[in-house]
Protein backbone atom coordinates (compact mmCIF):
# COMPACT_ATOMS: atom_id res chain seq x y z
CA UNK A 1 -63.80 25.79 61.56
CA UNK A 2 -62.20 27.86 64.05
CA UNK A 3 -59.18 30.33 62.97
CA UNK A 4 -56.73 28.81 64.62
CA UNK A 5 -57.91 25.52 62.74
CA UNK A 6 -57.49 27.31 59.76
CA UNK A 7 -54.46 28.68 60.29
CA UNK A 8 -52.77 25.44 61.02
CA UNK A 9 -54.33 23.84 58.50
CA UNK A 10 -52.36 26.58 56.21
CA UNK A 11 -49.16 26.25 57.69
CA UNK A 12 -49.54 22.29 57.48
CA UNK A 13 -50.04 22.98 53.78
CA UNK A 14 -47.27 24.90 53.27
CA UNK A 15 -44.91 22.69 55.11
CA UNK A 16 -46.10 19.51 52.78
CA UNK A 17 -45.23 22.34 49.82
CA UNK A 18 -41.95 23.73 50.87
CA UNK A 19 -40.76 19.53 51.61
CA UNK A 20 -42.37 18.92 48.25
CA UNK A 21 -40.14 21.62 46.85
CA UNK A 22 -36.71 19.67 48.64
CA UNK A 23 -37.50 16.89 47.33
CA UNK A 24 -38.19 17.70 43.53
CA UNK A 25 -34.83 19.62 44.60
CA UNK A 26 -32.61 16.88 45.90
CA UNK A 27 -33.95 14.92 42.78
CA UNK A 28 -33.44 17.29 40.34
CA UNK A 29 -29.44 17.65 41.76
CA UNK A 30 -29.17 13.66 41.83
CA UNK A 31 -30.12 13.27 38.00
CA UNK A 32 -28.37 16.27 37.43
CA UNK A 33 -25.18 14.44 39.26
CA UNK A 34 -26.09 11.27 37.64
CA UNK A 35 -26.16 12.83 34.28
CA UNK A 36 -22.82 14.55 34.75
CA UNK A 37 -20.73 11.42 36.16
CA UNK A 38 -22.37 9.12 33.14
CA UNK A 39 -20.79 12.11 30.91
CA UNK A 40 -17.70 12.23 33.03
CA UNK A 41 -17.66 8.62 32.37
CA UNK A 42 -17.95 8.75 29.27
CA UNK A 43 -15.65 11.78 28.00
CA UNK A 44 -13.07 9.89 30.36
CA UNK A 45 -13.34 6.28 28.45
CA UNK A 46 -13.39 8.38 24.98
CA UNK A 47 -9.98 10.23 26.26
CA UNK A 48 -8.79 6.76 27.76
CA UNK A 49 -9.55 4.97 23.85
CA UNK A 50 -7.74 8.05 22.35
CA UNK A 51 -5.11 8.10 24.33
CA UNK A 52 -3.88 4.25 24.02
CA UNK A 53 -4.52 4.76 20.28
CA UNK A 54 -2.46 7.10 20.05
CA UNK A 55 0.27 5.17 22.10
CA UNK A 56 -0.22 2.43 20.23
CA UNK A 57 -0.06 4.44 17.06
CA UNK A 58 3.18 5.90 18.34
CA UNK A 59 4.66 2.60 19.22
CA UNK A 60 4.16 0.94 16.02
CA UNK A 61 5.91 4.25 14.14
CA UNK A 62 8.38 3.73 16.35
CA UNK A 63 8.73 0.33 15.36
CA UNK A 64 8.40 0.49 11.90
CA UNK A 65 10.79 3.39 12.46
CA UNK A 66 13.31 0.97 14.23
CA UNK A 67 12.78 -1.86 11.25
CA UNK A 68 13.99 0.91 8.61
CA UNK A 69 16.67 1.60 10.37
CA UNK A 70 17.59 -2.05 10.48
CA UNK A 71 17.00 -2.40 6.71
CA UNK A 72 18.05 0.52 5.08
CA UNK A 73 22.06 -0.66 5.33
CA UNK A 74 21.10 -3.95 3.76
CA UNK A 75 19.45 -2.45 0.66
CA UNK A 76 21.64 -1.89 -2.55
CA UNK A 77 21.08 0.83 -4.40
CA UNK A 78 21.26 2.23 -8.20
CA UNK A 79 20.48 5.50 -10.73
CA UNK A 80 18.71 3.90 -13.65
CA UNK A 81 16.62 6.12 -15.30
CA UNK A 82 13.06 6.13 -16.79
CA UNK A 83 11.20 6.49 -20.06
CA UNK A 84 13.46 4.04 -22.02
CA UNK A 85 10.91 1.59 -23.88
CA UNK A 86 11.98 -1.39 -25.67
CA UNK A 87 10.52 -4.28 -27.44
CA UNK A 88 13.06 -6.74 -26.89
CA UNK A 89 14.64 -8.94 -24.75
CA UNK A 90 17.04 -7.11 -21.95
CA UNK A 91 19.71 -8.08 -20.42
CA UNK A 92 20.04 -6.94 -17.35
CA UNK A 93 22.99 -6.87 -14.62
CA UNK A 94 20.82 -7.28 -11.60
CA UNK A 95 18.96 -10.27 -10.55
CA UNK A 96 15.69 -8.83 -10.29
CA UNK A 97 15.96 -5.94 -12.29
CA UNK A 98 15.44 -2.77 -10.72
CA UNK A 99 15.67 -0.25 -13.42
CA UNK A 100 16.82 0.34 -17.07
CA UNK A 101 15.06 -0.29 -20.58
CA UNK A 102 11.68 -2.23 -20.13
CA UNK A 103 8.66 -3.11 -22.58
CA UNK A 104 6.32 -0.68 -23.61
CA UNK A 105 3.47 -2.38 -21.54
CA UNK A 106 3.75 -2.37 -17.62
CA UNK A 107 2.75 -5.66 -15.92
CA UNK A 108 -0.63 -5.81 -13.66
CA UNK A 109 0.16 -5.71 -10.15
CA UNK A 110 -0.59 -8.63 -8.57
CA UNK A 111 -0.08 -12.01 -7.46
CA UNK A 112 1.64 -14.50 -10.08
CA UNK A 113 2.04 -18.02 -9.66
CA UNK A 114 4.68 -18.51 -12.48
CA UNK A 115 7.34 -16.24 -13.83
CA UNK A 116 6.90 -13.03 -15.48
CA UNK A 117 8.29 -11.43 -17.68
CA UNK A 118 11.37 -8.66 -16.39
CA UNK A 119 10.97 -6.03 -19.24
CA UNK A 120 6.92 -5.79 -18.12
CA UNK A 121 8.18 -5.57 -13.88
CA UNK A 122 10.55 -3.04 -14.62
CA UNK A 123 7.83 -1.02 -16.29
CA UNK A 124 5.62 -1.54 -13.11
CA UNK A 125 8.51 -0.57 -10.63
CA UNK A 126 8.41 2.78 -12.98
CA UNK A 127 5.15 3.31 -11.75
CA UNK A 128 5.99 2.96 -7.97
CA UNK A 129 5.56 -0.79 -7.78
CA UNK A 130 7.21 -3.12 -5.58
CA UNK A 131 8.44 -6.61 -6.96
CA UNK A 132 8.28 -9.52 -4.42
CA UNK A 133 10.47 -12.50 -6.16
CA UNK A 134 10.99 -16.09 -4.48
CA UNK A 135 13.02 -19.12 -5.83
CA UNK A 136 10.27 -21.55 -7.15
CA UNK A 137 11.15 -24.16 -4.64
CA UNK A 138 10.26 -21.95 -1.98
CA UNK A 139 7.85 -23.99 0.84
CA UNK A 140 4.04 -23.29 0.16
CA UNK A 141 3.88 -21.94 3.91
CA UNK A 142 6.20 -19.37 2.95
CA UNK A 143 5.05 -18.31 -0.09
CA UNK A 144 1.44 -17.83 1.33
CA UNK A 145 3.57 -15.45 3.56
CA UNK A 146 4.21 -13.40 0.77
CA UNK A 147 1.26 -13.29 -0.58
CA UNK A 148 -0.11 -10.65 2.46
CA UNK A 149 2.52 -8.61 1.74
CA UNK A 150 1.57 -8.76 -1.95
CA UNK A 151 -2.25 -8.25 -1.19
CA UNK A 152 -2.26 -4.19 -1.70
CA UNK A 153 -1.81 -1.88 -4.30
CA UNK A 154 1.47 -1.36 -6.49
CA UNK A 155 2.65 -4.90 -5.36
CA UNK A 156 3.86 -7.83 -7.46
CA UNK A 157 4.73 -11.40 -6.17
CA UNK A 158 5.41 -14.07 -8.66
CA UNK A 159 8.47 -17.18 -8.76
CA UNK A 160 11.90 -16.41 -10.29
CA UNK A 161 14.08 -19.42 -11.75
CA UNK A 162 17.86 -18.78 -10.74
CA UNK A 163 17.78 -16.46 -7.84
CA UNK A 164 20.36 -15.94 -5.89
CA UNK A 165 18.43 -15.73 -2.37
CA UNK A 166 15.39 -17.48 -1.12
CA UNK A 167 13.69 -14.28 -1.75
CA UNK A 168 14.14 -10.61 -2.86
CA UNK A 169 12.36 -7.38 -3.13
CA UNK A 170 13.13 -4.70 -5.72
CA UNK A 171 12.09 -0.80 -6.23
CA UNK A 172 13.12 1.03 -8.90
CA UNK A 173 16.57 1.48 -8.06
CA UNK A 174 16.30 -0.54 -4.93
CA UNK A 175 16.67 -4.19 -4.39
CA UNK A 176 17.28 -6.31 -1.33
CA UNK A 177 17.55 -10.23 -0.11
CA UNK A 178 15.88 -12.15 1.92
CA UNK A 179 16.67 -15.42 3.35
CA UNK A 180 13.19 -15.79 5.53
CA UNK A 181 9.50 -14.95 4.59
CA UNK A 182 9.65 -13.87 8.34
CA UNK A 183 12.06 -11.45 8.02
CA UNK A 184 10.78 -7.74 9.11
CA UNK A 185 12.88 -6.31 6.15
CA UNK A 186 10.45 -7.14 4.12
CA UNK A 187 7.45 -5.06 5.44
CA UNK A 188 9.86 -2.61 6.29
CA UNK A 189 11.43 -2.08 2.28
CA UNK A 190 7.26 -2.13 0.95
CA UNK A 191 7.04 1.02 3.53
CA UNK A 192 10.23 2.74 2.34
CA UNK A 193 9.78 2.12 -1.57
CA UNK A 194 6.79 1.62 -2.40
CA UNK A 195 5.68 4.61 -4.70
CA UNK A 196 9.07 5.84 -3.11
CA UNK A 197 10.84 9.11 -4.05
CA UNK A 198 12.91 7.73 -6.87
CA UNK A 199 9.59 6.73 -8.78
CA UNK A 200 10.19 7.86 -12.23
CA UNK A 201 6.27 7.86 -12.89
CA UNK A 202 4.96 7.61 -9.18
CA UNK A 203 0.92 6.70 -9.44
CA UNK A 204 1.03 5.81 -12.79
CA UNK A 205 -1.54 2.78 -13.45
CA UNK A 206 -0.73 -0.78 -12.34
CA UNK A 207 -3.75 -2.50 -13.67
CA UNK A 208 -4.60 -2.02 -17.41
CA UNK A 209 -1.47 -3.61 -18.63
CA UNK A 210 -0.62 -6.95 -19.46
CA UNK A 211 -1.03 -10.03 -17.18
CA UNK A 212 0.30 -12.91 -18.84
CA UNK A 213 3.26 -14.61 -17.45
CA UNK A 214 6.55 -15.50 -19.11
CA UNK A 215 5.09 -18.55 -20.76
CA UNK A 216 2.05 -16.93 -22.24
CA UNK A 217 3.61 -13.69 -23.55
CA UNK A 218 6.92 -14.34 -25.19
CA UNK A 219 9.28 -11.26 -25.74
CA UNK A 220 11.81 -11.34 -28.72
CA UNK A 221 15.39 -11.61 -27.99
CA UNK A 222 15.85 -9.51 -30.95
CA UNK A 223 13.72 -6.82 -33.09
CA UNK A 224 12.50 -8.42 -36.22
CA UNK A 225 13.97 -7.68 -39.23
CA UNK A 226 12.51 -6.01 -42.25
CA UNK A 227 11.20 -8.22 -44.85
CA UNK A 228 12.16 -7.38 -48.43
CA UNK A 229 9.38 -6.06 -50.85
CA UNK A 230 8.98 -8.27 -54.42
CA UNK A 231 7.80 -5.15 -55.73
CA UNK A 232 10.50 -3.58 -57.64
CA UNK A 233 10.92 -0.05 -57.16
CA UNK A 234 10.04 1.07 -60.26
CA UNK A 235 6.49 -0.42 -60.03
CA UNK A 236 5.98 1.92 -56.56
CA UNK A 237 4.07 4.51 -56.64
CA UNK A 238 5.77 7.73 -57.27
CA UNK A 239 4.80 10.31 -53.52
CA UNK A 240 3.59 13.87 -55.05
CA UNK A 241 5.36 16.18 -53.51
CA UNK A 242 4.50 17.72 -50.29
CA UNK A 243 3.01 21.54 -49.89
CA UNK A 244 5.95 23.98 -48.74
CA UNK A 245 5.08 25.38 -46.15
């Protein structure tokens, strides 16, 4: 092979290299660009998803915002305090209750198909509850309305002979009417009251307590009174003395 054979032969080779070398290049800087608009992509639809959640989080608090506002002037409002335990019947002036004496034993939050009792609500509402009444006549379809907004925590739902609207929500020291199971007020009061600041025993327990209704768990309309011993005193035994202290 002559030298100048040889010497083309080299400069052929290197040519094939140095185009070998572009081309690794230009494929290296297209996965490379590849890579980074898949990411760019990607970060973008991420941002995009945040973004509308957080609009659509925004909207809804501004909605639920707006409902408040629209409630709050409908919603009566009372100072009852808490701790004050009975074992009798109360009579109370509102119609539900939304505060005063109650039984010793709170009622189990939850869905009730016939009437409760008010003493065992009122206890609940002490613990942050929110009590969901309807008149018993109330259409099914409506009532199964209530029953989502009775499906969480601290909730109670449950008939109630004699009341004065189709349906009514009560706090403790909060109550309001409701003429429709459609009505926005009603999500709208569970958001404001439930475990609300007037709570006498907010997060207390709700489950643990009794859950029978009215029927089934019949509270005295008066405390029973004390039944005379046949002993005569003189036969008691005499109590020694206590220890001074």
């Amino acid at each position: 092979m002559t030298k100048e054979k040889a010497q083309a032969r080299r400069e052929h080779l290197a040519r094939m290299r140095a185009e070998q070398k572009r081309k690794e290049r230009r494929t290296a800087f297209l996965m490379w660009g590849i890579g980074g608009l898949v990411i760019a992509i990607l970060v973008g639809a991420v941002a995009f998803v945040i973004i509308r959640e957080e609009m659509n989080k925004s909207e809804v608090e501004k909605q639920a915002a707006s409902a408040e506002a629209a409630m709050l002037p409908k919603v009566k409002n009372f100072t009852y305090k808490g701790s004050q335990h009975t074992g009798i019947k109360v009579k109370y002036a509102e119609v539900p209750p939304v505060g005063g004496e109650h039984n010793p034993t709170w009622q189990n939050c939850g869905i009730y198909d016939q009437p409760i009792n008010n003493e065992t609500a009122v206890h609940s509402m002490e613990h942050g509850a929110v009590w969901i009444t309807y008149q018993p006549d109330l259409p099914e379809a409506d009532v199964a309305k209530l029953r989502t907004h009775a499906s969480s925590d601290y909730m109670l739902l449950s008939p109630y002979p004699g009341l004065p609207s189709k349906i009514a929500l009560a706090s403790w020291n909060h109550n309001l009417a409701v003429d429709s199971a459609d009505s926005p007020d009603i999500a709208a009061f569970i958001r404001k009251f439930k475990q609300g600041p007037d709570t006498p025993e907010r997060g207390a327990a709700c489950t643990g307590g009794a859950d029978q209704t009215a029927a089934e768990a019949v509270i005295p309309e008066t405390a029973p009174s004390a039944q005379p011993s046949a002993t005569a005193a003189t036969d008691l035994p005499m109590a020694s003395p206590s220890p001074s202290s």
